[in-house]
PDB file of N, CA and C in Angstrom:
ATOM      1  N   UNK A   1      11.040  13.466 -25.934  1.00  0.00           N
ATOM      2  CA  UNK A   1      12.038  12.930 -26.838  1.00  0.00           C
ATOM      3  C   UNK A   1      11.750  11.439 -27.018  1.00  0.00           C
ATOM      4  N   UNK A   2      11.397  10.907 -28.367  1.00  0.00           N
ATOM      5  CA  UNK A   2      11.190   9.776 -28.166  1.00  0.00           C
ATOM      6  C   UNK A   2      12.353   9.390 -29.517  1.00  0.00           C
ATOM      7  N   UNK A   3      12.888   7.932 -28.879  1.00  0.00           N
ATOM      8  CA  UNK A   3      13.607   7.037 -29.562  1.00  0.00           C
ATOM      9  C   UNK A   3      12.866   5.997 -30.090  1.00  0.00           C
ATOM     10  N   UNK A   4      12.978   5.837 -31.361  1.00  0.00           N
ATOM     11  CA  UNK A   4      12.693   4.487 -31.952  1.00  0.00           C
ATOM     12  C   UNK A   4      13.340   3.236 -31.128  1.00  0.00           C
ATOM     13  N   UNK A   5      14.387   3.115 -31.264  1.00  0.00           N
ATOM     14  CA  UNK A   5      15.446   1.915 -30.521  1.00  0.00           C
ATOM     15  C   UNK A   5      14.850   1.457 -29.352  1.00  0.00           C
ATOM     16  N   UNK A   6      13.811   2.307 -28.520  1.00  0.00           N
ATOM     17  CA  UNK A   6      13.611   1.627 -27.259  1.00  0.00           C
ATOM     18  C   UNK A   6      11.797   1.367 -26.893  1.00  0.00           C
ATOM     19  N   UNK A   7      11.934   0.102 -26.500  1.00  0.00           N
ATOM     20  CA  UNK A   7      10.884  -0.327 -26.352  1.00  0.00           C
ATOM     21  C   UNK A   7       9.682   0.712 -25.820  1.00  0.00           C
ATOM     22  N   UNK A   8       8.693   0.616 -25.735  1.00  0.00           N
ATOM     23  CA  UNK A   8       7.657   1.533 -25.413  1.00  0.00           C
ATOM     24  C   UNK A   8       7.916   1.935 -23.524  1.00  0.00           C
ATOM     25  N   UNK A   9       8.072   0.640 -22.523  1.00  0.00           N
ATOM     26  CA  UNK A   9       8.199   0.674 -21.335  1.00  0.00           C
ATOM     27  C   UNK A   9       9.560   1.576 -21.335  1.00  0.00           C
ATOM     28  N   UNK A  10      10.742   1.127 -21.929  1.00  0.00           N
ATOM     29  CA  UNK A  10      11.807   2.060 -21.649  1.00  0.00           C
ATOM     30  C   UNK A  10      11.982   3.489 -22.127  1.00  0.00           C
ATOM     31  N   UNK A  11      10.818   3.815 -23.344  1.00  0.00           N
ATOM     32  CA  UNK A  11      10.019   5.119 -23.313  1.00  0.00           C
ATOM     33  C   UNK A  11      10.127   5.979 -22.202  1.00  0.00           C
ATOM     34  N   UNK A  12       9.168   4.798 -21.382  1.00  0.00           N
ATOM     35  CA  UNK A  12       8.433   5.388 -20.009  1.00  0.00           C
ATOM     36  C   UNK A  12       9.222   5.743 -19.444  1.00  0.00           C
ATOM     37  N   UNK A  13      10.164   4.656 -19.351  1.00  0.00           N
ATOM     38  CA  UNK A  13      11.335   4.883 -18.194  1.00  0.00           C
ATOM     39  C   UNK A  13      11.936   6.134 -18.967  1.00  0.00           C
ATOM     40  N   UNK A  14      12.755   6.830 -19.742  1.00  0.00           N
ATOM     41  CA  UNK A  14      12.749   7.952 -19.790  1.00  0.00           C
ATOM     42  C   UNK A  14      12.510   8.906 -19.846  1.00  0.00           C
ATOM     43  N   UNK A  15      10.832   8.508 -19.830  1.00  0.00           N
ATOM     44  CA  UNK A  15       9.758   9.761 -20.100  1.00  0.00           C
ATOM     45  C   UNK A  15       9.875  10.204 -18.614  1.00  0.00           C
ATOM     46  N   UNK A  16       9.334   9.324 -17.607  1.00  0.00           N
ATOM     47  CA  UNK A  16      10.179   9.979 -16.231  1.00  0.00           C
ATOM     48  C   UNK A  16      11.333   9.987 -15.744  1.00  0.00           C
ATOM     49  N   UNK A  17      12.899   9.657 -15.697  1.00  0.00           N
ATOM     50  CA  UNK A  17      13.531  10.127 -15.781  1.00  0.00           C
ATOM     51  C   UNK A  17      13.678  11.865 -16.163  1.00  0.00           C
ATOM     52  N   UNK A  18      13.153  11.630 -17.418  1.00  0.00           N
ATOM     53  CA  UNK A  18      13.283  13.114 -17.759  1.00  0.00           C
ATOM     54  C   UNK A  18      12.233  14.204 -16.881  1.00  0.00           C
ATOM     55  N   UNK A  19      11.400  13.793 -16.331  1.00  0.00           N
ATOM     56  CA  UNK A  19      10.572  14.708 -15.677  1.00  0.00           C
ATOM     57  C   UNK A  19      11.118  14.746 -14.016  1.00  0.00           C
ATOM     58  N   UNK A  20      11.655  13.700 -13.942  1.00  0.00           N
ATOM     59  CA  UNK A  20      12.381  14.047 -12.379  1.00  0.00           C
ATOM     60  C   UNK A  20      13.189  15.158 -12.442  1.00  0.00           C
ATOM     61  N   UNK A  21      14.571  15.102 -13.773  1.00  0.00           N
ATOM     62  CA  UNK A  21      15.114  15.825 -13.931  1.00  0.00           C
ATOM     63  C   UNK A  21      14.940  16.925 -14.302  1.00  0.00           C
ATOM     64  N   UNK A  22      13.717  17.403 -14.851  1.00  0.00           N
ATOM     65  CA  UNK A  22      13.365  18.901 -15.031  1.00  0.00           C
ATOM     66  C   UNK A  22      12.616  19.289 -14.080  1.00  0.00           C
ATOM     67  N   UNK A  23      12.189  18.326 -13.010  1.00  0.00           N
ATOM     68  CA  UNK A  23      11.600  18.781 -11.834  1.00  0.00           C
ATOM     69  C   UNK A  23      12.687  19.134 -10.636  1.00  0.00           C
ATOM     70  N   UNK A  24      13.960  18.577 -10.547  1.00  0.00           N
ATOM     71  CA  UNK A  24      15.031  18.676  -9.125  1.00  0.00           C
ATOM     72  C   UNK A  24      15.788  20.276 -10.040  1.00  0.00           C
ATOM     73  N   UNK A  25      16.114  19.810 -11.256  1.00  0.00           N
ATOM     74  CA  UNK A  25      16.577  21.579 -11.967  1.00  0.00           C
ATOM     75  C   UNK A  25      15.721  22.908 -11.253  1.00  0.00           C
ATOM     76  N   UNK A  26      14.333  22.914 -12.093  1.00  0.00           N
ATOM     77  CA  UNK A  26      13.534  23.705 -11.857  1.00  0.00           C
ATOM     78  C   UNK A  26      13.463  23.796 -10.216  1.00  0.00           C
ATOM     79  N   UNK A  27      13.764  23.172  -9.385  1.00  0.00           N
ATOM     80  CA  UNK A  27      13.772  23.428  -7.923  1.00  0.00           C
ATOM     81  C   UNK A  27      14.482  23.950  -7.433  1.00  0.00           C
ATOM     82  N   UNK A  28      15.526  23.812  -8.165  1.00  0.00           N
ATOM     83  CA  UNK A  28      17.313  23.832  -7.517  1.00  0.00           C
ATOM     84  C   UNK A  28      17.355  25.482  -8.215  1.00  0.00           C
ATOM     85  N   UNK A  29      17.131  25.904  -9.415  1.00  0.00           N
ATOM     86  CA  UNK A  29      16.779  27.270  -9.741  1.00  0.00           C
ATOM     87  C   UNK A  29      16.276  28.163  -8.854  1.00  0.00           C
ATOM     88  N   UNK A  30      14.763  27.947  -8.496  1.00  0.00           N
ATOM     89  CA  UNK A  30      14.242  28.200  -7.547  1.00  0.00           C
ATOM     90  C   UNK A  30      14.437  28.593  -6.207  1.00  0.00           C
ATOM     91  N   UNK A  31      14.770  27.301  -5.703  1.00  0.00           N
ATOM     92  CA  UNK A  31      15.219  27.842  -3.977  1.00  0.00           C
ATOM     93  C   UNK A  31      16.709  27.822  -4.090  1.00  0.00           C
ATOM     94  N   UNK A  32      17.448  27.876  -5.200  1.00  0.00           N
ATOM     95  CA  UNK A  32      18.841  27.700  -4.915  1.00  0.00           C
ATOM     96  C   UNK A  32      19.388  26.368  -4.366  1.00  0.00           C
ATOM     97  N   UNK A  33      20.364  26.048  -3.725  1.00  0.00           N
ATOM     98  CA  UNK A  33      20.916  24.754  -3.773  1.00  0.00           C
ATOM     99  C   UNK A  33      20.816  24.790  -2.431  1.00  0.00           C
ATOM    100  N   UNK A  34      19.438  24.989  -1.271  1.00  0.00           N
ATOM    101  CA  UNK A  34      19.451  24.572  -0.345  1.00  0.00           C
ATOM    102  C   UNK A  34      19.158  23.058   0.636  1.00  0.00           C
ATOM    103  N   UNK A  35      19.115  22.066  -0.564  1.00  0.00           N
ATOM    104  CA  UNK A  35      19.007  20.576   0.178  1.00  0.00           C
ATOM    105  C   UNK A  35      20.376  19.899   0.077  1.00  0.00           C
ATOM    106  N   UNK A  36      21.532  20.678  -0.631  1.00  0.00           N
ATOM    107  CA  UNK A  36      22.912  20.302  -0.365  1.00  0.00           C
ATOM    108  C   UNK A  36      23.838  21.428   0.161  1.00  0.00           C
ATOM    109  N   UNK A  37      23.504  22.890   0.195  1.00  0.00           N
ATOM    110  CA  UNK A  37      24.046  23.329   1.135  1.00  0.00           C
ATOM    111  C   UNK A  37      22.956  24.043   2.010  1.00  0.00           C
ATOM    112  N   UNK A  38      22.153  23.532   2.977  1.00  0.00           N
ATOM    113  CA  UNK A  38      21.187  23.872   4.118  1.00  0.00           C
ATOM    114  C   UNK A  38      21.856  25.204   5.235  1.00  0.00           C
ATOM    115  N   UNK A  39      21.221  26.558   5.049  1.00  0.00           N
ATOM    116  CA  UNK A  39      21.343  27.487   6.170  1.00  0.00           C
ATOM    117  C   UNK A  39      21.533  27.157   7.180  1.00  0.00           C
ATOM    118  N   UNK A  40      21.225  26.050   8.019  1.00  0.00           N
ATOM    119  CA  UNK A  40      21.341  25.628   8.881  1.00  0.00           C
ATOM    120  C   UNK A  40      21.175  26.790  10.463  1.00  0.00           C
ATOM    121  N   UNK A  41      19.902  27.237  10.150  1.00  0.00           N
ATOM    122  CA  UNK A  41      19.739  28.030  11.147  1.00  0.00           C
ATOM    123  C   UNK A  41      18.909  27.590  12.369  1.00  0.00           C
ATOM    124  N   UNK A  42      17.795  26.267  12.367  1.00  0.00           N
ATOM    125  CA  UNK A  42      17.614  25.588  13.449  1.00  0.00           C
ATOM    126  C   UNK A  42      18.351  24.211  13.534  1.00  0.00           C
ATOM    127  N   UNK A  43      19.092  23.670  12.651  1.00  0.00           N
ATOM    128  CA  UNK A  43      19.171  22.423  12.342  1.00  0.00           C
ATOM    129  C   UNK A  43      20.564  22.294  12.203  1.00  0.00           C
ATOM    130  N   UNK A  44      21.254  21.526  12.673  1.00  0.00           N
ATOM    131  CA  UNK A  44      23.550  21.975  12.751  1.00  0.00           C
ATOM    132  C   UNK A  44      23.820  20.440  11.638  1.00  0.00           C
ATOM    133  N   UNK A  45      22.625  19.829  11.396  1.00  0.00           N
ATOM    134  CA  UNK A  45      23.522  18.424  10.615  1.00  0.00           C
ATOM    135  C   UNK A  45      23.667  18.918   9.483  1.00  0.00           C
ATOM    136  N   UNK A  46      24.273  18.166   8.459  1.00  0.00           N
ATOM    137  CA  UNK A  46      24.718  17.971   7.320  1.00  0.00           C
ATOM    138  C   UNK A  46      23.465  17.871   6.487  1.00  0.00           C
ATOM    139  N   UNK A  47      23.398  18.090   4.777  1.00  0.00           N
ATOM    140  CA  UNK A  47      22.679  18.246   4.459  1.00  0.00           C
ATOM    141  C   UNK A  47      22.386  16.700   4.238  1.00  0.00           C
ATOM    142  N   UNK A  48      23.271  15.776   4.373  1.00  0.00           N
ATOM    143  CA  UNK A  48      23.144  14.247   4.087  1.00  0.00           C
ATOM    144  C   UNK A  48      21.806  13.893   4.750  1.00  0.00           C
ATOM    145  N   UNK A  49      21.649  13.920   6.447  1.00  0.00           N
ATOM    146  CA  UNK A  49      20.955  13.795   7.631  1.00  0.00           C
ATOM    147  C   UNK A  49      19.752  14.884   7.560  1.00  0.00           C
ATOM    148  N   UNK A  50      19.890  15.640   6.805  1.00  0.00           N
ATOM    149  CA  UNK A  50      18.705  16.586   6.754  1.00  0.00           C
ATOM    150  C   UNK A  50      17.968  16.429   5.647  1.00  0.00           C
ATOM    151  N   UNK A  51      18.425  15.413   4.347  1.00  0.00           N
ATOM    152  CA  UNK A  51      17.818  14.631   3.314  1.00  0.00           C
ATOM    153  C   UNK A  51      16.861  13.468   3.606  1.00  0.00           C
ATOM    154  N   UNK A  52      18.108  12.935   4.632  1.00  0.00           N
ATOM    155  CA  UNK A  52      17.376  11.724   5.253  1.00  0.00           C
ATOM    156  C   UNK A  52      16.002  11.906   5.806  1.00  0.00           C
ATOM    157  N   UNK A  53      15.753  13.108   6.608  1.00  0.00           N
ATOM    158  CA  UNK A  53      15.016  13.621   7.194  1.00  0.00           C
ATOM    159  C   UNK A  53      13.848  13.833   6.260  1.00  0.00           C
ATOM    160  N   UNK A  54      13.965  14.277   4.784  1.00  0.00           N
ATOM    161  CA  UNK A  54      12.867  14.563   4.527  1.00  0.00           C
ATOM    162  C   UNK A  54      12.394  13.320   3.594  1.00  0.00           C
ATOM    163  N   UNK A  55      13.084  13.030   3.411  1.00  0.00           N
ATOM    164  CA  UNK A  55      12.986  11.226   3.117  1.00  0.00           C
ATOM    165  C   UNK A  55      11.831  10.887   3.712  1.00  0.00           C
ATOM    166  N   UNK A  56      12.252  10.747   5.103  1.00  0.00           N
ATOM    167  CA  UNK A  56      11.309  10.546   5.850  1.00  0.00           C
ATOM    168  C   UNK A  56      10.373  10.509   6.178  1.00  0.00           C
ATOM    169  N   UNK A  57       9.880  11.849   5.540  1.00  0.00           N
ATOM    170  CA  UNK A  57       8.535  12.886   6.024  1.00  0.00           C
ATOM    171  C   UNK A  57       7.599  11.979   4.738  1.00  0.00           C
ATOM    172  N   UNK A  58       8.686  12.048   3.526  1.00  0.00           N
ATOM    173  CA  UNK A  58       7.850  11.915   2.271  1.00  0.00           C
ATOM    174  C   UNK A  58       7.677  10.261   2.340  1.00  0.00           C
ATOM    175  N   UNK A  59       7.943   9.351   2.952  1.00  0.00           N
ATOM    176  CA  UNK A  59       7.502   8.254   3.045  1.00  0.00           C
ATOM    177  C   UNK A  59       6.161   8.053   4.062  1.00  0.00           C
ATOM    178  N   UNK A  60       6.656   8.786   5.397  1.00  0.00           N
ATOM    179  CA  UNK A  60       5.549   8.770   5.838  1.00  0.00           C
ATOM    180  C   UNK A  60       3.868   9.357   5.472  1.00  0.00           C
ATOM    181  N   UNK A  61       4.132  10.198   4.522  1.00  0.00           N
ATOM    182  CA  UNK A  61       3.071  10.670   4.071  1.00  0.00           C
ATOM    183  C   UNK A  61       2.793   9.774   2.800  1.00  0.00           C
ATOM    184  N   UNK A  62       3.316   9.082   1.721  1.00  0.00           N
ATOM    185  CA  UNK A  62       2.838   7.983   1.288  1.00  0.00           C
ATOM    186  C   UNK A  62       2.551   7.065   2.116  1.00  0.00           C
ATOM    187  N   UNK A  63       2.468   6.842   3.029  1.00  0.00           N
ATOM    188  CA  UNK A  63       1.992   5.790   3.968  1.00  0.00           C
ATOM    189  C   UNK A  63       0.236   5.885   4.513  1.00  0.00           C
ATOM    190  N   UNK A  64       0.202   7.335   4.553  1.00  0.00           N
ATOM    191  CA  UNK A  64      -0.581   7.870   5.247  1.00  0.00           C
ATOM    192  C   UNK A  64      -1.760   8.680   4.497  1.00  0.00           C
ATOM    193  N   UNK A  65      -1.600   9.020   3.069  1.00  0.00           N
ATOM    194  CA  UNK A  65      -1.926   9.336   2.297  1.00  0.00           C
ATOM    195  C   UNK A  65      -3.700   8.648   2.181  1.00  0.00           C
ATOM    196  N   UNK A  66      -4.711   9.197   1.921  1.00  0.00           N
ATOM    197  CA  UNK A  66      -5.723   8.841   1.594  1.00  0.00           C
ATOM    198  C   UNK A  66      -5.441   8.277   0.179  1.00  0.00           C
ATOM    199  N   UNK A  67      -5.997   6.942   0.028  1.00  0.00           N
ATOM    200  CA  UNK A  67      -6.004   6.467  -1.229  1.00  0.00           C
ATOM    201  C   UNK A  67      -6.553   7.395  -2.138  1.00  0.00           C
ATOM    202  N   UNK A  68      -7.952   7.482  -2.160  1.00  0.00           N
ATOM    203  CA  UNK A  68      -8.410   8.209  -3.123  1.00  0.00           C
ATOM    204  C   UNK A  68      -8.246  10.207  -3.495  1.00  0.00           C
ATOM    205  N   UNK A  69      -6.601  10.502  -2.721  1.00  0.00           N
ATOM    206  CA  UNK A  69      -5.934  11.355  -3.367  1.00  0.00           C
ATOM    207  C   UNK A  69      -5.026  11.192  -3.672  1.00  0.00           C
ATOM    208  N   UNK A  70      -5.287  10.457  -4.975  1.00  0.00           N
ATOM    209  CA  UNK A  70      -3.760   9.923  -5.794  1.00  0.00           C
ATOM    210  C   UNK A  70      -3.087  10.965  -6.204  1.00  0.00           C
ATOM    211  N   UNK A  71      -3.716  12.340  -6.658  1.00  0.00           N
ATOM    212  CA  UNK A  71      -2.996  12.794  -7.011  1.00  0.00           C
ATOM    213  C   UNK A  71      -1.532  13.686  -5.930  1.00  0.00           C
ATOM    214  N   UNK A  72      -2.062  13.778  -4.772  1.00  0.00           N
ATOM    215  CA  UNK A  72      -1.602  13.990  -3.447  1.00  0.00           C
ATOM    216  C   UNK A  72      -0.214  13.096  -3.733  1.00  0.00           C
ATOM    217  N   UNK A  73      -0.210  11.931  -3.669  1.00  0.00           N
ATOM    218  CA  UNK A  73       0.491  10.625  -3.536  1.00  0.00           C
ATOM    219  C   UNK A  73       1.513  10.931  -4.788  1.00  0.00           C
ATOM    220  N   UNK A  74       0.559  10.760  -5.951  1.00  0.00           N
ATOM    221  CA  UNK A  74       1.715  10.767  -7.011  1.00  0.00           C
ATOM    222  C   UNK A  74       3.075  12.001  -6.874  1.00  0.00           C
ATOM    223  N   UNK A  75       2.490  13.437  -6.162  1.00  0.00           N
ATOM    224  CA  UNK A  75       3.086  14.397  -6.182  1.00  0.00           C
ATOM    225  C   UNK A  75       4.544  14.515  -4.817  1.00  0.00           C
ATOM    226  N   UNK A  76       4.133  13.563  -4.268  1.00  0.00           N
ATOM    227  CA  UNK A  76       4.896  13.239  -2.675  1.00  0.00           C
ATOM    228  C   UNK A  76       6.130  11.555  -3.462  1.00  0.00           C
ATOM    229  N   UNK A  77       5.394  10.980  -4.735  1.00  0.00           N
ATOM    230  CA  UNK A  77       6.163  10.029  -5.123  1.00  0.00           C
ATOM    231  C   UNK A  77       7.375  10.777  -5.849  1.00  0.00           C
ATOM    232  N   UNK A  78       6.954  11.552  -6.527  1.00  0.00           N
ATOM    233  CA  UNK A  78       7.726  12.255  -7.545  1.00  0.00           C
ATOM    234  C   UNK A  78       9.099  12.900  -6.576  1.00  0.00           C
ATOM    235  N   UNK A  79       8.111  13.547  -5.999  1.00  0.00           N
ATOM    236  CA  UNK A  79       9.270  14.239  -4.634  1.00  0.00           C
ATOM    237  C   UNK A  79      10.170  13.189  -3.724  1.00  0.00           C
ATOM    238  N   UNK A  80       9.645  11.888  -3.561  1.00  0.00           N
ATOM    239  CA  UNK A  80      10.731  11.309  -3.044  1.00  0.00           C
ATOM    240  C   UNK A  80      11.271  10.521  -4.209  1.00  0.00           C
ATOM    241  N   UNK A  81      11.517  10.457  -5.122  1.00  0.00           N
ATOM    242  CA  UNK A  81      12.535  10.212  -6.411  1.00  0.00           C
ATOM    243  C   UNK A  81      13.748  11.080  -6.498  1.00  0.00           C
ATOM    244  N   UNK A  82      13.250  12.322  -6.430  1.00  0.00           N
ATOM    245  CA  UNK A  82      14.095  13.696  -6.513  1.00  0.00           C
ATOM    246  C   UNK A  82      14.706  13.574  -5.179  1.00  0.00           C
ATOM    247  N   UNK A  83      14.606  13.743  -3.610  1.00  0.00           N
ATOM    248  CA  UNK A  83      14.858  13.096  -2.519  1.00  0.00           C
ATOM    249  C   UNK A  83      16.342  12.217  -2.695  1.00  0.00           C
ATOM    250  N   UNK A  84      15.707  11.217  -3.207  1.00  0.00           N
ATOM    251  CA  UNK A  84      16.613  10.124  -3.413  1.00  0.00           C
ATOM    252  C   UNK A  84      17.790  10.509  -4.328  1.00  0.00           C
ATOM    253  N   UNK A  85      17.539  11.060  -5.264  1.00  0.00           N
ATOM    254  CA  UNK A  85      18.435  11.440  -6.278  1.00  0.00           C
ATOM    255  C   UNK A  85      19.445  12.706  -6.100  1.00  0.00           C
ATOM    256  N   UNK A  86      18.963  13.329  -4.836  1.00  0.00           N
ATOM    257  CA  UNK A  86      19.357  14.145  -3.975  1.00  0.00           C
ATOM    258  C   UNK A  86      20.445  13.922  -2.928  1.00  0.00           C
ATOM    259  N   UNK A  87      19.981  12.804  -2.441  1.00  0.00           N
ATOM    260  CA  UNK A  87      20.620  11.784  -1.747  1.00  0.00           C
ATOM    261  C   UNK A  87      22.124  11.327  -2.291  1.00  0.00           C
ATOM    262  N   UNK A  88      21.738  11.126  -3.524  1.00  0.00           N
ATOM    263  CA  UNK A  88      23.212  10.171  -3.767  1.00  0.00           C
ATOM    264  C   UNK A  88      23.898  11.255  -4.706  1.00  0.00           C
ATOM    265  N   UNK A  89      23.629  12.616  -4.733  1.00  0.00           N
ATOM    266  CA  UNK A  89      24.675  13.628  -5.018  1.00  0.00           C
ATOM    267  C   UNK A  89      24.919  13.812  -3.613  1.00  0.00           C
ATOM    268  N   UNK A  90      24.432  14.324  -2.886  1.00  0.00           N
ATOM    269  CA  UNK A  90      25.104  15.165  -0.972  1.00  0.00           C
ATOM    270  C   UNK A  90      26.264  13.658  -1.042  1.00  0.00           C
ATOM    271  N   UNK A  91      25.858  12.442  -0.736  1.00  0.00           N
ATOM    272  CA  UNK A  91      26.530  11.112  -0.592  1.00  0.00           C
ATOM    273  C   UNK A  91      28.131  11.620  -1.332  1.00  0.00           C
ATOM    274  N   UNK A  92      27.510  11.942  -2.906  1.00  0.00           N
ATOM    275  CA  UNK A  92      28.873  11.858  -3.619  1.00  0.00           C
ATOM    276  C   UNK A  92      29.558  13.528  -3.025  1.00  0.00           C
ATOM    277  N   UNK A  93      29.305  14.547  -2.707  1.00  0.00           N
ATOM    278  CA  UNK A  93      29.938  15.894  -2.391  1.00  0.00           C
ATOM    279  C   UNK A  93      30.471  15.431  -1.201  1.00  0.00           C
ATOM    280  N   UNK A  94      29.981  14.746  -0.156  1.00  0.00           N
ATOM    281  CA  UNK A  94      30.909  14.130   0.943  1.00  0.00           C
ATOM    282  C   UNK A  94      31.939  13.249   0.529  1.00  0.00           C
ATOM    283  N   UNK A  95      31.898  12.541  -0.026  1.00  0.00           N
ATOM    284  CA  UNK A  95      32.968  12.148  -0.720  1.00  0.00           C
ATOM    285  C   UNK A  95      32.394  10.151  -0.425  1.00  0.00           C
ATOM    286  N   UNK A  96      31.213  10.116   0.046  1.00  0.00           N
ATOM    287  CA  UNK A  96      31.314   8.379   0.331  1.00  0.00           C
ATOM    288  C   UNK A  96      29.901   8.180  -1.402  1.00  0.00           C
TER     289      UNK A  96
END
């Protein structure tokens, strides 16, 4: 979807936006809504603390990431966007 009204960079910026968001949909279809309500069959926290958790994982593996598999990287960036955006819905269903 492109708008005239917005500069080429803020393009961008909605060109991903929009791909986060058809990427956390298409997930949430998929496995169902298990990163805000978690089975919790080895794990008793909240799905808040179990976000955090994979937060986690996905930073450390951009950290750790061989440079020259960007595409590795880009796919672990994308995922902690969605993560994050994940984050501050569980945040808002708890109510803080």
């Amino acid at each position: 979807m492109c708008d005239d009204t917005l500069t080429e960079a803020q393009q961008m910026i909605a060109d991903e936006c929009d791909s986060v968001k058809a990427l956390l949909i298409a997930k949430n279809r998929e496995y169902g809504n298990s990163a805000l309500e978690p089975i919790r069959i080895f794990s008793k926290v909240g799905s808040v603390e179990q976000i955090k958790v994979r937060l986690d994982d996905k930073l450390k593996r951009i950290s750790t990431t061989d440079p020259a598999k960007a595409e590795i990287k880009e796919d672990t960036v994308q995922d902690l966007i969605g993560y994050l955006i994940l984050y501050r819905v569980a945040l808002r269903q708890a109510g803080g």
